[in-house]
C-alpha atoms as a PDB file:
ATOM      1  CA  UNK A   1     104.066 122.814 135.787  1.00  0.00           C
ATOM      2  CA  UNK A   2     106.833 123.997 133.129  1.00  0.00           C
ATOM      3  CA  UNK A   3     104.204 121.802 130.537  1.00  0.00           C
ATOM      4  CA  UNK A   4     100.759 121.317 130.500  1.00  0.00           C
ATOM      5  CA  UNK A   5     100.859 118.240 127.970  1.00  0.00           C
ATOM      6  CA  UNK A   6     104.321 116.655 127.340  1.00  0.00           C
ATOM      7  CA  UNK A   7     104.328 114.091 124.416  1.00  0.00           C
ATOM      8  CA  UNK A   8     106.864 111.295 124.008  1.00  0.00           C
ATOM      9  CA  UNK A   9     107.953 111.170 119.710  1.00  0.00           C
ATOM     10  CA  UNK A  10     107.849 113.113 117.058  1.00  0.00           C
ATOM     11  CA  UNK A  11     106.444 110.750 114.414  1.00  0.00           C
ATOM     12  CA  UNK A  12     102.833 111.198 112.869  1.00  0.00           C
ATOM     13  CA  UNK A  13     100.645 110.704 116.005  1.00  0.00           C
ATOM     14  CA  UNK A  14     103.031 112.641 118.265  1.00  0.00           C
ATOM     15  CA  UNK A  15     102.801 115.914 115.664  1.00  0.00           C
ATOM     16  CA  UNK A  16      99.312 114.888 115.112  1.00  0.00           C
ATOM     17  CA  UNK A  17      98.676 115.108 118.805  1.00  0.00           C
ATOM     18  CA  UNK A  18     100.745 118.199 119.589  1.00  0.00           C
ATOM     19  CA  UNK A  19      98.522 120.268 116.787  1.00  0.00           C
ATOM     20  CA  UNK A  20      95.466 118.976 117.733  1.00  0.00           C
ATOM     21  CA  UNK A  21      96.401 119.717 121.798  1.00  0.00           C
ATOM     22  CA  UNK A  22      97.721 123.335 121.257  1.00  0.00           C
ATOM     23  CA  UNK A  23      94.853 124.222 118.985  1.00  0.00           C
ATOM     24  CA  UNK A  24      92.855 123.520 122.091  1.00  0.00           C
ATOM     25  CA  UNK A  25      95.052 125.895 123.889  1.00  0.00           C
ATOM     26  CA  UNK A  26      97.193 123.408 126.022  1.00  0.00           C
ATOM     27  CA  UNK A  27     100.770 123.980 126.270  1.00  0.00           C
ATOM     28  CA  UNK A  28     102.682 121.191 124.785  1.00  0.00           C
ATOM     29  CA  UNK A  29     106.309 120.171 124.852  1.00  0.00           C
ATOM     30  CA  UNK A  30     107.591 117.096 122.318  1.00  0.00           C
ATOM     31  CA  UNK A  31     110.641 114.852 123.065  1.00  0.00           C
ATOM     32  CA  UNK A  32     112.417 112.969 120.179  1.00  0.00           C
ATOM     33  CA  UNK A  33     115.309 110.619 120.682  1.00  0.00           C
ATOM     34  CA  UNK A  34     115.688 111.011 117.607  1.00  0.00           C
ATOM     35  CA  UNK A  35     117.575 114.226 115.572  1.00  0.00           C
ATOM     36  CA  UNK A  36     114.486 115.554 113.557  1.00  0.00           C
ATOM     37  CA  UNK A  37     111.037 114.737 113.789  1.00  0.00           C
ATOM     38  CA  UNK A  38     109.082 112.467 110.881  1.00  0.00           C
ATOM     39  CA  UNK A  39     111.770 110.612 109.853  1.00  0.00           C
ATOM     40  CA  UNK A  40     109.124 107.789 109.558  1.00  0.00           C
ATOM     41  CA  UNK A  41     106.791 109.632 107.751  1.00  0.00           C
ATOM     42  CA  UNK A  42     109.253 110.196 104.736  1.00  0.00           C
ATOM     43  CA  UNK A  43     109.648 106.749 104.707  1.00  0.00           C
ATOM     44  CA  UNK A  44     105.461 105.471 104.099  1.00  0.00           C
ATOM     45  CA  UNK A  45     103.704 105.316 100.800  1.00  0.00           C
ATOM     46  CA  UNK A  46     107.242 104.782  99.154  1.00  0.00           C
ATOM     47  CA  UNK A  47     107.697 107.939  99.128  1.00  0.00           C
ATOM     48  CA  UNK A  48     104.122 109.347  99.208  1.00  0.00           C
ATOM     49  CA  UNK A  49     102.823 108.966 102.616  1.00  0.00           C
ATOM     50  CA  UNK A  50      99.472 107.119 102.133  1.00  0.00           C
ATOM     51  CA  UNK A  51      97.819 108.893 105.167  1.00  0.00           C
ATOM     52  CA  UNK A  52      94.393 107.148 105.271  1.00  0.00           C
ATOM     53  CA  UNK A  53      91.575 105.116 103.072  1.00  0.00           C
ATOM     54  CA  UNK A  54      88.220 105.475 102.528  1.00  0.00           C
ATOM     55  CA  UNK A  55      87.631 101.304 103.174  1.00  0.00           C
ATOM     56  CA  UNK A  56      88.105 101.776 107.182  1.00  0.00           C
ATOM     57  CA  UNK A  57      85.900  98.821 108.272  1.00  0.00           C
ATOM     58  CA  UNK A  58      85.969  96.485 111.256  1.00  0.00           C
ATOM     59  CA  UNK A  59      86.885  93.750 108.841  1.00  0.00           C
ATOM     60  CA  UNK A  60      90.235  95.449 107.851  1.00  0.00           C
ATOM     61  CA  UNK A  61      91.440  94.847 111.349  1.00  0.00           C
ATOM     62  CA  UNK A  62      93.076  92.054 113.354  1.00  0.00           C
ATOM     63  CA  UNK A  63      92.647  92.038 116.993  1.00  0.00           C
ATOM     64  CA  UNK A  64      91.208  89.500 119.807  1.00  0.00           C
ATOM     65  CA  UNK A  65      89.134  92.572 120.957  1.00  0.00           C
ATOM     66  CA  UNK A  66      86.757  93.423 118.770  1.00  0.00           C
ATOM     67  CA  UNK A  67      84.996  95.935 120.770  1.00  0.00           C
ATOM     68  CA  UNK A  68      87.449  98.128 120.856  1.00  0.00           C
ATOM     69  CA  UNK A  69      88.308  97.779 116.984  1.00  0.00           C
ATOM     70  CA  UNK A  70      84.812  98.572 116.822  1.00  0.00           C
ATOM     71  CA  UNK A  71      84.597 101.674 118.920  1.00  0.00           C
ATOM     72  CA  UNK A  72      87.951 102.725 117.143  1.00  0.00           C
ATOM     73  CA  UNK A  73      86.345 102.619 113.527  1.00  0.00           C
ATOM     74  CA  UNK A  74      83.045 104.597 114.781  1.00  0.00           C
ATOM     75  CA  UNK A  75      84.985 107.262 116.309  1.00  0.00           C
ATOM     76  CA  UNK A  76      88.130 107.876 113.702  1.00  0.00           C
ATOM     77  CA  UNK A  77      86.220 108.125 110.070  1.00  0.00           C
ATOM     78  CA  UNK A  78      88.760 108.922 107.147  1.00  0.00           C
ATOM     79  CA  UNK A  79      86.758 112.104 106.183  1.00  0.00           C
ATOM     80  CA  UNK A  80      87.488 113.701 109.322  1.00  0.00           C
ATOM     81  CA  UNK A  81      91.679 112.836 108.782  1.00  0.00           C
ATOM     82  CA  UNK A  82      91.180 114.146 105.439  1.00  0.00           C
ATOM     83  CA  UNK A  83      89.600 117.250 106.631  1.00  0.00           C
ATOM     84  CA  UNK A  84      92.575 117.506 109.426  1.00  0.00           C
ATOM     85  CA  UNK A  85      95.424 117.631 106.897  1.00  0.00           C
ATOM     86  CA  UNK A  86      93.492 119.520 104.406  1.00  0.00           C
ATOM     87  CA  UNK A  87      93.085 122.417 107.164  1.00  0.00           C
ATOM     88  CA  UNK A  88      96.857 122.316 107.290  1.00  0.00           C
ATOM     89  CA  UNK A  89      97.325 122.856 103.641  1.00  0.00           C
ATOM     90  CA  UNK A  90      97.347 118.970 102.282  1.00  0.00           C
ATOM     91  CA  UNK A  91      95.169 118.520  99.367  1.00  0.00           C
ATOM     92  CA  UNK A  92      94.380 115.108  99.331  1.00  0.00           C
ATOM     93  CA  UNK A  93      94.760 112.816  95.833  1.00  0.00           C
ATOM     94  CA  UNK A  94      92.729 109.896  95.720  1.00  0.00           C
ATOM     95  CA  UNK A  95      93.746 106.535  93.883  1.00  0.00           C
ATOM     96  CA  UNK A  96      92.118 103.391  94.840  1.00  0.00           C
ATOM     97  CA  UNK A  97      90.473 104.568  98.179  1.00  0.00           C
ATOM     98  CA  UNK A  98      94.498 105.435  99.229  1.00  0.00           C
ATOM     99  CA  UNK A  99      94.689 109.097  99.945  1.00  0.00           C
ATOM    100  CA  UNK A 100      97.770 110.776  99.328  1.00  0.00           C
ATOM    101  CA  UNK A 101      98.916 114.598  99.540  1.00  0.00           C
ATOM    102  CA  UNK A 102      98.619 116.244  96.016  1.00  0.00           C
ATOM    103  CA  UNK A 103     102.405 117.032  95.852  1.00  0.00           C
ATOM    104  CA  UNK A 104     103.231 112.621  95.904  1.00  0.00           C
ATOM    105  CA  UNK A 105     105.904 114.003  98.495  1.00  0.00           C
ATOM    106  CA  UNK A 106     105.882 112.598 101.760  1.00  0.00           C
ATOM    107  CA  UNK A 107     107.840 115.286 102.945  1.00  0.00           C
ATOM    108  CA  UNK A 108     104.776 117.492 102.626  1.00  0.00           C
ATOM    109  CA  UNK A 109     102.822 115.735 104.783  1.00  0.00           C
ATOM    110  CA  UNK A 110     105.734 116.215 107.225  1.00  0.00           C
ATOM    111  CA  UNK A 111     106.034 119.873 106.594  1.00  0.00           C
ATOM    112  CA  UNK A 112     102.969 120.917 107.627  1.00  0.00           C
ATOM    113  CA  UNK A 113     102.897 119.179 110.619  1.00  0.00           C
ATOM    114  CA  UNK A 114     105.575 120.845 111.601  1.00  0.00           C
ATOM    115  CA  UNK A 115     105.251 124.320 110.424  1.00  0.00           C
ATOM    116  CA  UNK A 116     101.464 123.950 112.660  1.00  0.00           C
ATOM    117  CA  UNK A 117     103.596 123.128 115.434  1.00  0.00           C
ATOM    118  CA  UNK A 118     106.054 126.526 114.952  1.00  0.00           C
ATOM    119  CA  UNK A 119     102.923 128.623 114.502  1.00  0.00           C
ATOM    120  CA  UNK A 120     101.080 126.959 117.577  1.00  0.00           C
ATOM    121  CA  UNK A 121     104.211 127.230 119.817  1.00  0.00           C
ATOM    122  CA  UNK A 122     105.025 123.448 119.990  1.00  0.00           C
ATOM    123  CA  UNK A 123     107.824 123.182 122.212  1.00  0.00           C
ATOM    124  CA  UNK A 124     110.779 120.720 120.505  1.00  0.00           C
ATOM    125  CA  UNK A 125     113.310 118.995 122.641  1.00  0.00           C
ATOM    126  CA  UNK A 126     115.518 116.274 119.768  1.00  0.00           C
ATOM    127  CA  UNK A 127     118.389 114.171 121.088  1.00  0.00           C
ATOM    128  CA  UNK A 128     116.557 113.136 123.797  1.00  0.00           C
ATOM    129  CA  UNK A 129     114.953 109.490 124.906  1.00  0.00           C
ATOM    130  CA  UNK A 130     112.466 109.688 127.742  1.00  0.00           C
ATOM    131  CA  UNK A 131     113.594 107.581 129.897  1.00  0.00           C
ATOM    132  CA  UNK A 132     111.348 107.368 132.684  1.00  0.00           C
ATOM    133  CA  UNK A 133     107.999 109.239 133.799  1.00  0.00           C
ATOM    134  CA  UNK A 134     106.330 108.977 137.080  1.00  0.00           C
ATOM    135  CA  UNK A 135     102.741 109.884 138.142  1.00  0.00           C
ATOM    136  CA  UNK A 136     102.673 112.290 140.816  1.00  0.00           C
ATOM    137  CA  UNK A 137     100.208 114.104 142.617  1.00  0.00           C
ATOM    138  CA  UNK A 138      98.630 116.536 139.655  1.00  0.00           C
ATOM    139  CA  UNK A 139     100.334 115.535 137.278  1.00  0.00           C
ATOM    140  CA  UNK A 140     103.370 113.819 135.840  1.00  0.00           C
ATOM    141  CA  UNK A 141     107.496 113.601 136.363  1.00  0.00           C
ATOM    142  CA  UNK A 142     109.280 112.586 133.089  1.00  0.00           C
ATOM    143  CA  UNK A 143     113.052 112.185 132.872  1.00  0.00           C
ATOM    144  CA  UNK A 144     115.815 112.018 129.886  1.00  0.00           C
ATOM    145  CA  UNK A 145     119.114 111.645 130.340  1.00  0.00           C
ATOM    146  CA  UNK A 146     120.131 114.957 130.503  1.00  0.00           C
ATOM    147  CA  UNK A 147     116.739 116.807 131.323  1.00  0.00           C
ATOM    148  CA  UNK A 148     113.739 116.485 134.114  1.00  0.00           C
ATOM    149  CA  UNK A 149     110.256 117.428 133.003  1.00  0.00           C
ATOM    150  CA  UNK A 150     106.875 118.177 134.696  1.00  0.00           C
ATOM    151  CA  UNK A 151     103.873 118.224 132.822  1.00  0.00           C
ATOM    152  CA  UNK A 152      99.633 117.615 133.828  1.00  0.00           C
ATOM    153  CA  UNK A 153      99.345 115.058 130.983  1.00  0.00           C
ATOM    154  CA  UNK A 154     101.501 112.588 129.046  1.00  0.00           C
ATOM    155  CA  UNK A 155     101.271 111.111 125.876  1.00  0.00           C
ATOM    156  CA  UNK A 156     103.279 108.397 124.716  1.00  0.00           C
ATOM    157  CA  UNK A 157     103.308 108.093 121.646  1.00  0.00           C
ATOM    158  CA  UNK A 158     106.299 106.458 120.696  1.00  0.00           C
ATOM    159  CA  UNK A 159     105.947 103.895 118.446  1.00  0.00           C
ATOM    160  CA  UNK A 160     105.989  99.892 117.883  1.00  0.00           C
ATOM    161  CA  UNK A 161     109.635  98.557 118.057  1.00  0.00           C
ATOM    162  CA  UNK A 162     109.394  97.941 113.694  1.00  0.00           C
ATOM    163  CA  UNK A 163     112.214 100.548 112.326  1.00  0.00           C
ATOM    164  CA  UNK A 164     114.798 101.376 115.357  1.00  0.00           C
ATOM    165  CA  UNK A 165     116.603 103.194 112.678  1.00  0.00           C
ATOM    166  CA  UNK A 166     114.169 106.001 112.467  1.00  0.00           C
ATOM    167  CA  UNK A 167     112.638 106.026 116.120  1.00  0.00           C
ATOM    168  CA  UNK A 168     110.508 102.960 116.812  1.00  0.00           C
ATOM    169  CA  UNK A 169     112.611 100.826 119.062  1.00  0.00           C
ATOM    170  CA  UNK A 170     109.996  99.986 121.652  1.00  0.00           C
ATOM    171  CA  UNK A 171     110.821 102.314 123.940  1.00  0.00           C
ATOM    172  CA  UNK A 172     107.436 103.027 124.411  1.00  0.00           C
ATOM    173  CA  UNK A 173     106.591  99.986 125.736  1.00  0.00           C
ATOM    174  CA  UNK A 174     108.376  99.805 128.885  1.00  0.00           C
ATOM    175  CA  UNK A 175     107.165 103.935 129.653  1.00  0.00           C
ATOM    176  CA  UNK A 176     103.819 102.322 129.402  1.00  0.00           C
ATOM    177  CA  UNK A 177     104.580  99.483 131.143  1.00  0.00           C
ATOM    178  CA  UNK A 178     106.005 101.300 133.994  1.00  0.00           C
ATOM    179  CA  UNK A 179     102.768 103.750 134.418  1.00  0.00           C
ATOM    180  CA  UNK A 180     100.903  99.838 135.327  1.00  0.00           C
ATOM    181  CA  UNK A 181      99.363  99.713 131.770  1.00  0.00           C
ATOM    182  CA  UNK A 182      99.148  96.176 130.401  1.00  0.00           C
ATOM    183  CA  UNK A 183     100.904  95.476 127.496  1.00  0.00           C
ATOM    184  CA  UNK A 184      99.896  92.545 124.940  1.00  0.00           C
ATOM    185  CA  UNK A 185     102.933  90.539 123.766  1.00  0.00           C
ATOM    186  CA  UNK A 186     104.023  92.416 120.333  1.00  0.00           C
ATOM    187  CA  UNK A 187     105.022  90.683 117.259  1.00  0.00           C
ATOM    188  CA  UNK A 188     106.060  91.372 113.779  1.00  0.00           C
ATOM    189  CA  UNK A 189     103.371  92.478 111.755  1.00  0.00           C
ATOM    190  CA  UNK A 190     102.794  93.563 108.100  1.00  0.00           C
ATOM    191  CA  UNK A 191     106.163  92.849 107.290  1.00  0.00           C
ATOM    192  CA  UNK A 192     108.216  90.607 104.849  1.00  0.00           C
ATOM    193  CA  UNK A 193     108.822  86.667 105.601  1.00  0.00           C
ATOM    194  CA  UNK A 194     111.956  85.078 105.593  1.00  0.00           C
ATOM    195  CA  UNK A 195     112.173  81.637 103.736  1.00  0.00           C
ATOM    196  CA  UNK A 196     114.378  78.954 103.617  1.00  0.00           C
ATOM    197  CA  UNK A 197     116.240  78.067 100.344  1.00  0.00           C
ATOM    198  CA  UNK A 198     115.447  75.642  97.597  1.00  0.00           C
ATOM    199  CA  UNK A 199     117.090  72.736  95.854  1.00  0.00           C
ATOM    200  CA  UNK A 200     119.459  72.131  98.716  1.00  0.00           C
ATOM    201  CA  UNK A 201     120.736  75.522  98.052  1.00  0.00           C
ATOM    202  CA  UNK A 202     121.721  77.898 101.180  1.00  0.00           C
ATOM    203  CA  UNK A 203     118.637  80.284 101.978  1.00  0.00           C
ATOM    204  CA  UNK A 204     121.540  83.232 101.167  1.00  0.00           C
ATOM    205  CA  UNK A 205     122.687  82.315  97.735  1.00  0.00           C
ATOM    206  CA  UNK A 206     119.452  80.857  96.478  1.00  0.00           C
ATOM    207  CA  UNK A 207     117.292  84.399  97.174  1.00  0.00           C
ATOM    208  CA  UNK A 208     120.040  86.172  95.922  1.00  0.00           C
ATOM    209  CA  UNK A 209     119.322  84.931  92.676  1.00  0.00           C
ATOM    210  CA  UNK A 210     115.908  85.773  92.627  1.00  0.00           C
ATOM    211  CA  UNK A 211     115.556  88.928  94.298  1.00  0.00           C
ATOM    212  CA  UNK A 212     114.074  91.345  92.747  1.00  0.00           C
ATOM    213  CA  UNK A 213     110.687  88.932  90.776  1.00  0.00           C
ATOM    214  CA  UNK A 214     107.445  89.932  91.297  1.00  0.00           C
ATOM    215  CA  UNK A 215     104.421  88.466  90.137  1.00  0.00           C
ATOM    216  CA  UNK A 216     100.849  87.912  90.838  1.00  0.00           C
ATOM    217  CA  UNK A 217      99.948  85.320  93.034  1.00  0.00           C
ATOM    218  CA  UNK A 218      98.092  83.245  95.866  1.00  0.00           C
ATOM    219  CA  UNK A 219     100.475  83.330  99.313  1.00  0.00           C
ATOM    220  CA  UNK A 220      99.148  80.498 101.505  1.00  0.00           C
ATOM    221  CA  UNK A 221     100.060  79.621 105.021  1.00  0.00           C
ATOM    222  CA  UNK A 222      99.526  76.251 106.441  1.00  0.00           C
ATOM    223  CA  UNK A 223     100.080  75.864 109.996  1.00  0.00           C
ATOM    224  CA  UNK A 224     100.318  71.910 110.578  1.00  0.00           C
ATOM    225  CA  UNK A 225      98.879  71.024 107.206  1.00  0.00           C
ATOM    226  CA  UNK A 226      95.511  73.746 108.256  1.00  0.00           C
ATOM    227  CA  UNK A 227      95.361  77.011 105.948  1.00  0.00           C
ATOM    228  CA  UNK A 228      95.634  79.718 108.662  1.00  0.00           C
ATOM    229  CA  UNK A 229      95.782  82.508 106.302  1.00  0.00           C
ATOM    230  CA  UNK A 230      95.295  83.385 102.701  1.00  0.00           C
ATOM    231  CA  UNK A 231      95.952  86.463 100.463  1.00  0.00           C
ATOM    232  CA  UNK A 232      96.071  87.047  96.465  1.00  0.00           C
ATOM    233  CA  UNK A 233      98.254  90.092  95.177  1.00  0.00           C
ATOM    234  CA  UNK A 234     101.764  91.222  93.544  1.00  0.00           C
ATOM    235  CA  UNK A 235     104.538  88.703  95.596  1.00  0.00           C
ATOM    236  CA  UNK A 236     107.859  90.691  95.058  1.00  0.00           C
ATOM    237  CA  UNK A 237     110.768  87.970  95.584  1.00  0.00           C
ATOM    238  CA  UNK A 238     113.586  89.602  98.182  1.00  0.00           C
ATOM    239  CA  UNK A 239     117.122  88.834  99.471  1.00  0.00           C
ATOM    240  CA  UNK A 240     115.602  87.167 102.451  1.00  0.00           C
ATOM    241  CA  UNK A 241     112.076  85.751 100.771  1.00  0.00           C
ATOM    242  CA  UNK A 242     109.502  87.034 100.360  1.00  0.00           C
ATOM    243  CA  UNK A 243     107.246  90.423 100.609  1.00  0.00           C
ATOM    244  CA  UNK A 244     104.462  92.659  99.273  1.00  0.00           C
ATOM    245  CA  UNK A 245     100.975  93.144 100.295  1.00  0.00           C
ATOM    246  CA  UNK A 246      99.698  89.657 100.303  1.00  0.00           C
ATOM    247  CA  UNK A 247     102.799  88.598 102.513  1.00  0.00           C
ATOM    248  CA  UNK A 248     101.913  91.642 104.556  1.00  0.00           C
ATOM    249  CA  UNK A 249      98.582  90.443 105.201  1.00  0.00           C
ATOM    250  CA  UNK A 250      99.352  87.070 106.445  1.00  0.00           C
ATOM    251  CA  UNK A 251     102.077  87.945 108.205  1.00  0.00           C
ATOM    252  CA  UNK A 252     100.561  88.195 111.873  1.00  0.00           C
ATOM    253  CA  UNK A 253      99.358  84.941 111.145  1.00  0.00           C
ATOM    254  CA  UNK A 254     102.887  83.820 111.163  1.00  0.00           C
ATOM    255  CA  UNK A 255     104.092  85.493 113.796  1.00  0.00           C
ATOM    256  CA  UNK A 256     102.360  83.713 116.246  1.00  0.00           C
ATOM    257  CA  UNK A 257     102.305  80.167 114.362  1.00  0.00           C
END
């Protein structure tokens, strides 16, 4: 085998999981369509890269399958990703229960992902989408467009399809998908909503206007004149409609309305 563990993306979980594997003295190769890896990360927190809370209950998840949010939550406690990035030189900074590297930078987060990986001997390969991987006896056959892999164990972890731009285009899916995993229909989640304008107004011109507003307040969702979902918190007015962490919340909810 030319890898012991090959991972699909370089984003949080992929570094994440390339540390943690080569610390336990696998081999471990990383593909990343993209050019560098962690573009995402620079992007969370605004900025800041809020890496994990102390409030991680089953109640702060959304799923049909509660059993497995529950198993989830008992096994991954926030203390122990605290302790992970503090081993790699992240000094955590509280505010809220939102933890947060000292430095405010997400870029530090990043860093020392990455400089793990160099010292661990992390294998890179950038520029290059997987496109295919096949079980085979012992192991695994993965394929880019320019390269063929072999490896004992994959890891896909690629990514939802929510920012194309820096490396989530769902990709990930259809690797899964072709290894006979079952995937659950995805849809937008914790993201803005788009609205439809006011006072007979196009939705374009009458959000332009207002874009920009926040202010505190109750979002509601009524689904056939039922409340499906409720959330109270800064709305901030966009080009499109609306967004912030109340709109984020109820957002699923919409999705599948």
């Amino acid at each position: 085998m030319d890898r012991e563990i090959f991972i699909v993306g370089a984003g949080a979980s992929g570094l994440a999981a390339a540390v943690t594997a080569a610390r336990a003295g696998a081999k471990v190769c990383v593909a990343e369509r993209m050019d560098k890896a962690g573009k995402k990360i620079l992007a969370t927190g605004n900025g800041k890269c809020n890496y994990t809370n102390r409030n991680i209950s089953e109640a702060c998840y959304r799923s049909e399958n509660p059993a497995f949010i529950s198993a989830f939550v008992r096994r991954c406690r926030w203390e122990d990703t605290v302790d992970f990035f503090h081993r790699l030189g992240i000094y955590p900074k509280e505010r809220d229960g939102y933890f947060y590297p000292n430095s405010e930078q997400a870029s530090s987060v990043r860093d020392v992902l990455l400089q793990a990986c160099e010292q661990l001997g992390v294998n890179f390969v950038f520029g290059e989408e997987v496109t295919d991987i096949r079980a085979r006896q012992g192991g695994f056959h993965i394929k880019t467009k320019t390269h063929h892999f072999e490896a004992s164990s994959v890891i896909i972890a690629a990514g939802g399809r929510a920012y194309p731009k820096l490396g989530s285009n769902g990709s990930g899916y259809i690797l899964a998908k072709g290894l006979s995993h079952d995937i659950v229909p995805v849809v937008p989640a914790l993201c803005g909503l788009r609205c439809l304008g006011k006072w007979g107004q196009k939705p374009e011109a009458f959000w332009k206007k207002v874009a920009g507003v926040r202010a505190d307040a109750v979002v509601s969702l009524k689904i056939g004149g039922v409340t499906a979902a409720k959330d109270t918190g800064q709305v901030q007015l966009t080009g499109y409609g609306i967004s912030g962490i109340p709109v984020f919340q109820i957002s699923r909810f919409a999705a599948r309305a």
